[in-house]
Protein backbone atom coordinates (compact mmCIF):
# COMPACT_ATOMS: atom_id res chain seq x y z
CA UNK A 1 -35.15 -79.26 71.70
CA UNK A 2 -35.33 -79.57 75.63
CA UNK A 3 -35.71 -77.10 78.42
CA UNK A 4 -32.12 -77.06 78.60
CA UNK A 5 -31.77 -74.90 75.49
CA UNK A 6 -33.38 -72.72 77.19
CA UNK A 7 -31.86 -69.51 77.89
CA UNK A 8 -31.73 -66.83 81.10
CA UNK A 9 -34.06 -63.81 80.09
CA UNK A 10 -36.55 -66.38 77.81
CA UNK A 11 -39.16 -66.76 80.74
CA UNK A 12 -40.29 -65.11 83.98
CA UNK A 13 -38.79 -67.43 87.02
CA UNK A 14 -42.39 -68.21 87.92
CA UNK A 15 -42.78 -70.55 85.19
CA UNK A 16 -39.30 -72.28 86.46
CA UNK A 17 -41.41 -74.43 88.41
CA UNK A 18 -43.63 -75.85 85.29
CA UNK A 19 -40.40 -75.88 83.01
CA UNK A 20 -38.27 -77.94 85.30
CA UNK A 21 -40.88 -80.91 84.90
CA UNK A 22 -40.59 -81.20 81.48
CA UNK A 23 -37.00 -82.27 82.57
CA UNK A 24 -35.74 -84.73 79.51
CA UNK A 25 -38.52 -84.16 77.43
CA UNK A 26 -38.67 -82.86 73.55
CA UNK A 27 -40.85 -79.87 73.02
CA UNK A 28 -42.72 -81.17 70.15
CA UNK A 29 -42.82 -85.09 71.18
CA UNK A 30 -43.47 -83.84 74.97
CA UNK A 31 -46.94 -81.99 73.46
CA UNK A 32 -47.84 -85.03 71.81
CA UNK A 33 -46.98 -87.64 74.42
CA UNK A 34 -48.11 -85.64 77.02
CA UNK A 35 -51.96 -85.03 75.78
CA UNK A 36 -52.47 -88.62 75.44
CA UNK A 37 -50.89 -89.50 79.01
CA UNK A 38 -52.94 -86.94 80.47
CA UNK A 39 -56.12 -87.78 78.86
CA UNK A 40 -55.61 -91.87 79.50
CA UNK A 41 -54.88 -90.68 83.28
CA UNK A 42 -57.99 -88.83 83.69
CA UNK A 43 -60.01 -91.49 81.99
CA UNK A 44 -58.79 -93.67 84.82
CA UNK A 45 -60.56 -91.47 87.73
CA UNK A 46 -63.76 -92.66 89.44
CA UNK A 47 -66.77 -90.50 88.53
CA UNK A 48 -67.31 -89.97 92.79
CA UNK A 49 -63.72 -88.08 92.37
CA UNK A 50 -64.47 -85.32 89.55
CA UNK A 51 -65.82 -83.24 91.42
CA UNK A 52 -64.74 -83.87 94.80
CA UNK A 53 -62.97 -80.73 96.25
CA UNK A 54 -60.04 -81.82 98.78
CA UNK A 55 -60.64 -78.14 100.71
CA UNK A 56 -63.12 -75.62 100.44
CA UNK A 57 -62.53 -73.19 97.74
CA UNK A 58 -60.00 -76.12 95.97
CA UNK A 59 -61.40 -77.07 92.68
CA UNK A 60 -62.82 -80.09 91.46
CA UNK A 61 -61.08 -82.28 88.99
CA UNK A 62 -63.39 -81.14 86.35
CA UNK A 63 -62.41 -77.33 87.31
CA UNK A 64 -58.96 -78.58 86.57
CA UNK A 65 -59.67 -80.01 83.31
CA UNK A 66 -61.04 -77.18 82.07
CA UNK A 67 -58.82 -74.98 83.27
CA UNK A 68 -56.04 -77.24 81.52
CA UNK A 69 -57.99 -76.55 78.56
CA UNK A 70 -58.34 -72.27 78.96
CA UNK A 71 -54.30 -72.27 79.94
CA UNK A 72 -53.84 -74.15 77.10
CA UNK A 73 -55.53 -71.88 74.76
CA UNK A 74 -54.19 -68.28 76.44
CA UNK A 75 -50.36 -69.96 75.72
CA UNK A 76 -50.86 -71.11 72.84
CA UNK A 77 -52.47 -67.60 71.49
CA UNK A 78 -49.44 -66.10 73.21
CA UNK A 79 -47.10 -68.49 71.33
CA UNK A 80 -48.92 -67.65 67.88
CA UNK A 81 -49.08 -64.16 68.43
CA UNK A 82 -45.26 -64.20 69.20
CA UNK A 83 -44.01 -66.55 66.49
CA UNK A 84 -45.69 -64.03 64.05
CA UNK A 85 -43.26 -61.47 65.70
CA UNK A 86 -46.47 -59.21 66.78
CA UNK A 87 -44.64 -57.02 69.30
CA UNK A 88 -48.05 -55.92 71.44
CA UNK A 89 -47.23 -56.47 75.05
CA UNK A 90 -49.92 -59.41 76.05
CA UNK A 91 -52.07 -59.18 79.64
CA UNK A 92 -52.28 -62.01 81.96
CA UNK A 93 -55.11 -63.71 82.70
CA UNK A 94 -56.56 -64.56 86.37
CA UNK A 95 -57.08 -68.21 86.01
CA UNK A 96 -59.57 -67.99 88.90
CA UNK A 97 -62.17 -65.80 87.00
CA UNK A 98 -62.29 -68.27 84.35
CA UNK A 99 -63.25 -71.27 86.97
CA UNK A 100 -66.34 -70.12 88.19
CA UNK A 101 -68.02 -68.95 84.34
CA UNK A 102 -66.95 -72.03 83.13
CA UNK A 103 -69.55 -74.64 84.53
CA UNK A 104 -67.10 -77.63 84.25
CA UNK A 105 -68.80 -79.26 87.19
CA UNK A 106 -71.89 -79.38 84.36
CA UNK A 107 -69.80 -81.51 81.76
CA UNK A 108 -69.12 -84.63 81.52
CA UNK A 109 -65.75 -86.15 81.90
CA UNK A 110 -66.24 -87.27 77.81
CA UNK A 111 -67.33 -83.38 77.02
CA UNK A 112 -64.08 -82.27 78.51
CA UNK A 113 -61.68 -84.86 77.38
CA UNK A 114 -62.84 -83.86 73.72
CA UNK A 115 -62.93 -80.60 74.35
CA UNK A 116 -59.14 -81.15 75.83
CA UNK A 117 -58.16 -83.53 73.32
CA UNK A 118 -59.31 -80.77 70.23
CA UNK A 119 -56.92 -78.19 71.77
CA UNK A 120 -53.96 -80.25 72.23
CA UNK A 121 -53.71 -81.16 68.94
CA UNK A 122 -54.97 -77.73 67.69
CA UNK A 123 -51.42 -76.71 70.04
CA UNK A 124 -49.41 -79.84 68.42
CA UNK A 125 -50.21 -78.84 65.19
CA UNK A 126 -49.43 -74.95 65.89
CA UNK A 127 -46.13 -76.09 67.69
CA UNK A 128 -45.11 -78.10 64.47
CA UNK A 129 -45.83 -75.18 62.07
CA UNK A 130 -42.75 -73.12 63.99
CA UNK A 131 -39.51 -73.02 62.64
CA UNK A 132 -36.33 -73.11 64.74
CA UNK A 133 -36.79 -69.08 63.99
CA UNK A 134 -39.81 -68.68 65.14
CA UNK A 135 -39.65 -70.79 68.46
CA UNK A 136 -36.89 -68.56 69.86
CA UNK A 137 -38.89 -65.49 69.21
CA UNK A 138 -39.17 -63.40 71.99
CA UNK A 139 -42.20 -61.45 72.97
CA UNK A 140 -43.65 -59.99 76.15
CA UNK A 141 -46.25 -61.73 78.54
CA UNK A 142 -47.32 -60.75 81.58
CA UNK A 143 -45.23 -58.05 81.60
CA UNK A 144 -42.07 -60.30 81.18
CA UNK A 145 -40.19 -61.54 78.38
CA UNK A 146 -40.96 -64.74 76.88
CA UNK A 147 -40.01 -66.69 74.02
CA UNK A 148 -42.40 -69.40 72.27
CA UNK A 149 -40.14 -72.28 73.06
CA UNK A 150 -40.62 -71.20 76.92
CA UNK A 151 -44.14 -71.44 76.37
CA UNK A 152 -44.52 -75.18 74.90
CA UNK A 153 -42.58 -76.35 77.55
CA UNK A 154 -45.02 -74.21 80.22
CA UNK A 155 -47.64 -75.83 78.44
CA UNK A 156 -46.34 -79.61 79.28
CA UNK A 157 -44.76 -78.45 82.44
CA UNK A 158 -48.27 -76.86 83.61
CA UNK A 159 -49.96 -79.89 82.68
CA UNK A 160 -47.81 -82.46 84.76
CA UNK A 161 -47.80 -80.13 87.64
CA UNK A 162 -51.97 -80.05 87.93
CA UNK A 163 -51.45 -84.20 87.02
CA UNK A 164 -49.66 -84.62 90.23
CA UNK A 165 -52.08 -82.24 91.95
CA UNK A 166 -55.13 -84.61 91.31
CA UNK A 167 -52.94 -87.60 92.12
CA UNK A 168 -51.64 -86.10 95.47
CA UNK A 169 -54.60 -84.64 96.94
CA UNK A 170 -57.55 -86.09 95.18
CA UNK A 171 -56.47 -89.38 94.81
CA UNK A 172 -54.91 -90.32 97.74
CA UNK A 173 -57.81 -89.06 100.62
């Protein structure tokens, strides 16, 4: 399954931007693939860069990380919460309220990686539980429609997107 079986009305057009980088990649495979690419990536960084902040009031890499990390977790309790056809409209969340609390910058870059690597495959292993049923359940996030399919591929999607962030304007200044 690829973001092309995707259908109109399955995901606000904000996530657009996420989904169309998972361009060519299977849901399932893409979640597993892309956790270990990811985590070999940021093993590669220079501890001077973690927590370097290209502007003020950017975040550090370590931010990032662990905001990777509480996405990662709000989507995939979304996902679960639709699969199991529970109807409850679900709230966003303001991913800058959750930077701050979260004292990344006082981790290390091994405390996050495990921390990142234990909810990827907590989400692999959640995405591999779905039937075909199940992943084009629709539910309501956000106050938009959104099936569970939409939101593994957000998941990747979001993923490469902050990926190219770091590498665009953390790694190359």
């Amino acid at each position: 399954m690829t973001k092309d079986n995707l259908k109109p009305g399955e995901f606000n057009p904000y996530y657009g931007t996420y989904i169309d980088k998972t361009a060519g990649l299977d849901l399932k495979s893409g979640l597993k693939v892309g956790g270990k690419r990811t985590i070999n990536f940021l093993k590669s960084i220079s501890n001077e860069k973690l927590e370097y902040r290209y502007a003020k009031g950017k975040w550090t890499i370590k931010e990032i990380i662990q905001h990777l990390i509480d996405a990662e977790r709000v989507f995939a309790y979304r996902a679960l919460r639709i699969a199991r056809e529970d109807q409850t409209p679900l709230p966003g969340f303001e991913q800058d309220d959750y930077v701050l609390p979260s004292k990344a910058n006082n981790r290390s870059l091994d405390q996050l990686l495990n921390e990142y690597a234990a909810v990827r495959q907590a989400t692999v292993t959640l995405f591999d539980s779905f039937s075909d049923e199940m992943l084009i359940q629709l539910g309501t996030a956000s106050n938009s429609p959104i099936s569970v399919r939409a939101i593994g591929f957000i998941i990747i999607g979001h993923e490469i997107h902050h990926c190219d962030v770091i590498k665009e304007r953390y790694l190359n200044s």
